[in-house]
C-alpha atoms as a PDB file:
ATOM      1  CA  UNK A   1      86.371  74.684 108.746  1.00  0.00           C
ATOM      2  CA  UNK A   2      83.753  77.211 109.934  1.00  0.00           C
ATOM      3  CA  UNK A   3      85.148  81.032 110.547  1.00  0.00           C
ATOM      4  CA  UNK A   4      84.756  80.411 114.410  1.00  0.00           C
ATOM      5  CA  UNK A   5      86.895  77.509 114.094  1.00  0.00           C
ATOM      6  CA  UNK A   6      89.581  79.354 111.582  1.00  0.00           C
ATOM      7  CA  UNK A   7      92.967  79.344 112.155  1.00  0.00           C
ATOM      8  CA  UNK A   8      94.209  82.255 112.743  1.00  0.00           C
ATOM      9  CA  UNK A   9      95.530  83.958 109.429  1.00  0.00           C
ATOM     10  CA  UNK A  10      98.950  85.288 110.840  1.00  0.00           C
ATOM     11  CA  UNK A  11      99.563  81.496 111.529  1.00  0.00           C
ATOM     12  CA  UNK A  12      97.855  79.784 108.240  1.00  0.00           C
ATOM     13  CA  UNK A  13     101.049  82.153 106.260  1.00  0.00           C
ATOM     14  CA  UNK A  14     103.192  81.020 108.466  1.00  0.00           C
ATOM     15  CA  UNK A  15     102.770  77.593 108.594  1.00  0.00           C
ATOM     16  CA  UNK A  16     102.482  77.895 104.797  1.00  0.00           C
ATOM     17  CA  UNK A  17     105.775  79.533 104.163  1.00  0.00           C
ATOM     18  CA  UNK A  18     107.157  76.789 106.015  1.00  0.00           C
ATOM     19  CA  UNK A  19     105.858  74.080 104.220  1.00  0.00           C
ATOM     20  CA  UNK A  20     107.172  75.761 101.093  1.00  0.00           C
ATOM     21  CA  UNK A  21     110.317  76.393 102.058  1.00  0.00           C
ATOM     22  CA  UNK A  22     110.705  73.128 103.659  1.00  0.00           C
ATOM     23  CA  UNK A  23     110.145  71.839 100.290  1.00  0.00           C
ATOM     24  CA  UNK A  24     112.495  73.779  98.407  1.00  0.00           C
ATOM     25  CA  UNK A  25     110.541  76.684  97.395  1.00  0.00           C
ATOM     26  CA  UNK A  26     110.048  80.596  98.337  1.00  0.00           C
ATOM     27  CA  UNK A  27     106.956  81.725 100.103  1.00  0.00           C
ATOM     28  CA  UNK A  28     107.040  85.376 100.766  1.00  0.00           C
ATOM     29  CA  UNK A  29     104.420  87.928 102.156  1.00  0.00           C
ATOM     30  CA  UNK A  30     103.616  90.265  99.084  1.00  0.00           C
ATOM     31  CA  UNK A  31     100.464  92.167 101.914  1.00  0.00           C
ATOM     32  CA  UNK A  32     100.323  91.960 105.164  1.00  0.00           C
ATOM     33  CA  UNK A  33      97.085  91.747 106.729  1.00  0.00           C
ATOM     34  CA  UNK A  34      94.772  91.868 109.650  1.00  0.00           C
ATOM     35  CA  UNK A  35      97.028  89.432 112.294  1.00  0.00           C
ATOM     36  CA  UNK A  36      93.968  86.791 113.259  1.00  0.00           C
ATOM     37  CA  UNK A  37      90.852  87.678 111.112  1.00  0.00           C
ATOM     38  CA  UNK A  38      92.383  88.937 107.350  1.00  0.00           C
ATOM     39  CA  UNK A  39      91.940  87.585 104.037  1.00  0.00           C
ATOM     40  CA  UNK A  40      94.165  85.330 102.536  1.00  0.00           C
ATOM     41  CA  UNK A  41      95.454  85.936  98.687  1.00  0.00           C
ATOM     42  CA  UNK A  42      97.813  83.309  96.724  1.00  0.00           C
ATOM     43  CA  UNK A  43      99.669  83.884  93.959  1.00  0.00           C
ATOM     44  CA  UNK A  44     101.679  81.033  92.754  1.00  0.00           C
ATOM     45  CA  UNK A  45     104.286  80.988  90.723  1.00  0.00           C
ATOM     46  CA  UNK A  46     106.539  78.564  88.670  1.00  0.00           C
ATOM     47  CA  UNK A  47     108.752  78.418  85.660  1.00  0.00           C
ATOM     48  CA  UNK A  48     106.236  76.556  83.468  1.00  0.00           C
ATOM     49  CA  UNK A  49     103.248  78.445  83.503  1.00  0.00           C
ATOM     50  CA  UNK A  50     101.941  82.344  84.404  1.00  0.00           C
ATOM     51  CA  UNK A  51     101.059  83.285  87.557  1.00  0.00           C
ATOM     52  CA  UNK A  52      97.837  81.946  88.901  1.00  0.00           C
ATOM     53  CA  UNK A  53      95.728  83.998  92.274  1.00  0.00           C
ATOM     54  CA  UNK A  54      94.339  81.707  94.711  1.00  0.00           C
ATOM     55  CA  UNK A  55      91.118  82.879  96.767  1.00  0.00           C
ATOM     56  CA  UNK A  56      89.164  80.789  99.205  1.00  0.00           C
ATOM     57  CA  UNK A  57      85.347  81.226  98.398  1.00  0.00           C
ATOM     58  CA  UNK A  58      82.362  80.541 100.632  1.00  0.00           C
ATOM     59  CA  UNK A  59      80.420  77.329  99.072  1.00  0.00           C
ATOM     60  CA  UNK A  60      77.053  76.362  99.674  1.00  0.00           C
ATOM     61  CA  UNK A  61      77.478  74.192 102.026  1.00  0.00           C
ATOM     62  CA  UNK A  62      79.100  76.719 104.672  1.00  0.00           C
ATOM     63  CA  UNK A  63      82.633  75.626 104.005  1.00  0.00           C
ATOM     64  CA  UNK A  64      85.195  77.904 101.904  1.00  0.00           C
ATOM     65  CA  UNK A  65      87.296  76.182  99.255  1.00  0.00           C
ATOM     66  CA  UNK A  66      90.481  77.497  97.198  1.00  0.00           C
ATOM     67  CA  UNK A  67      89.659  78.487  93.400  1.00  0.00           C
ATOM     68  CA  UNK A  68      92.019  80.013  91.031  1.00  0.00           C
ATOM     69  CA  UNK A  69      90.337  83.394  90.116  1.00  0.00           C
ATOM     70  CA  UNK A  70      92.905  84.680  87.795  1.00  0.00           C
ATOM     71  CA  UNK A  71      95.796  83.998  85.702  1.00  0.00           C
ATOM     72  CA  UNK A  72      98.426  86.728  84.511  1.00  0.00           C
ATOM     73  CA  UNK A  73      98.013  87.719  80.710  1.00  0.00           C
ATOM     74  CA  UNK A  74     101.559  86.751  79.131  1.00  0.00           C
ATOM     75  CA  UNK A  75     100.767  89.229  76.957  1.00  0.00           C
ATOM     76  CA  UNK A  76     100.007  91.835  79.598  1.00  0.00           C
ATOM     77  CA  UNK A  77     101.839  91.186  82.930  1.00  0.00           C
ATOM     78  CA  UNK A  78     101.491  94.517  84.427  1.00  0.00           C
ATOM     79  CA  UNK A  79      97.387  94.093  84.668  1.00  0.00           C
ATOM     80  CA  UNK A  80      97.827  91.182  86.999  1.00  0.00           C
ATOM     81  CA  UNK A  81     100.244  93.166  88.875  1.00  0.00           C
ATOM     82  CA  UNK A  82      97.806  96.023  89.259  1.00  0.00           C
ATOM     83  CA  UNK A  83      95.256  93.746  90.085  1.00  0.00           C
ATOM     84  CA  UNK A  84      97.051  92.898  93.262  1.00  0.00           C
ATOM     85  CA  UNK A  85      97.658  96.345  93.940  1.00  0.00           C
ATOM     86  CA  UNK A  86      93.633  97.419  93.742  1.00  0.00           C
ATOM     87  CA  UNK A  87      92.662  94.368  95.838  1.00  0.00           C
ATOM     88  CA  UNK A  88      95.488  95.140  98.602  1.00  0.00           C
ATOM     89  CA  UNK A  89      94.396  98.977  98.591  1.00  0.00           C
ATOM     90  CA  UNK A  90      90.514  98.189  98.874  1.00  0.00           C
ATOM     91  CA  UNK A  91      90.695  95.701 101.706  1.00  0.00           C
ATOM     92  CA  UNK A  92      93.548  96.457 104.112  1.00  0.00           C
ATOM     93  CA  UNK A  93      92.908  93.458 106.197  1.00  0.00           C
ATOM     94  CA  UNK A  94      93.977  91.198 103.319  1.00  0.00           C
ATOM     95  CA  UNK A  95      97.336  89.100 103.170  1.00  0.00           C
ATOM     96  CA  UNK A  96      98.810  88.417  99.791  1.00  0.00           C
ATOM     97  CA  UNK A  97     101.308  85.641  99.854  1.00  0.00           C
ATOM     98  CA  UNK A  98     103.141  84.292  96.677  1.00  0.00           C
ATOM     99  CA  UNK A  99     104.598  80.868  96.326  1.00  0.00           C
ATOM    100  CA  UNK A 100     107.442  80.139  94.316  1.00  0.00           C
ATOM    101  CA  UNK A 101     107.651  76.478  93.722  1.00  0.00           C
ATOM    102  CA  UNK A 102     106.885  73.423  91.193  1.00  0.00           C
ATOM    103  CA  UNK A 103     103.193  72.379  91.551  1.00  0.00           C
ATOM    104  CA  UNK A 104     102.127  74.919  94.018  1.00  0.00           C
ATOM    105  CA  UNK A 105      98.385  73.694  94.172  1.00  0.00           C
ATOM    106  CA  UNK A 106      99.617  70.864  96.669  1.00  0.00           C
ATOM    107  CA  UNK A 107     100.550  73.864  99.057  1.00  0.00           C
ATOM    108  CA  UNK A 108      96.989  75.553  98.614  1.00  0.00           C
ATOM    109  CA  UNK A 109      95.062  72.616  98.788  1.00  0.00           C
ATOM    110  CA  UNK A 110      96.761  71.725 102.443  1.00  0.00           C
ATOM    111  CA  UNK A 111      95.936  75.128 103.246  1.00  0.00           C
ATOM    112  CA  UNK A 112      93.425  75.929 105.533  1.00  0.00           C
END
């Protein structure tokens, strides 16, 4: 999907926390960002591993495809945690949006 065909991201998180909860899970807005044009951030969550971020990056064929950029240190939570806080400070058009549910790559890979 090209960025003049993108779905607006105000609707991509919605349509995402509804999938999720629809499922079972939590999806909750951690950022709020720009309504149509902002960033999009996952962090997903579940009970058998750490947390993982989620960031769609521009590939070189034009399209932009999910890759997990990060996974919390068990060892030191609190630098994922500030992390999130830099990113959401630096870019205030960005959306952070974490997922709480088993296998939460089948939720990012339908996204978007």
């Amino acid at each position: 999907m090209s960025d003049a065909t993108r779905l607006p991201a105000h609707l991509e998180v919605t349509g995402l926390i509804r999938r999720v909860a629809a499922a079972g899970g939590f999806a909750t807005v951690i950022a709020k960002g720009e309504r149509d044009g902002g960033t999009i951030l996952l962090v997903s969550r579940d009970s058998r591993t750490n947390p993982r971020l989620w960031e769609r990056m521009p590939q070189l064929d034009g399209t932009r495809r999910w890759i997990a950029g990060r996974s919390q240190d068990p060892e030191n939570p609190q630098e994922f945690n500030d992390y999130l806080t830099r990113r959401a400070t630096q870019d205030r058009d960005l959306w952070i949006v974490e997922l709480d549910i088993p296998n939460p790559e089948r939720f990012i890979g339908e996204t978007g």
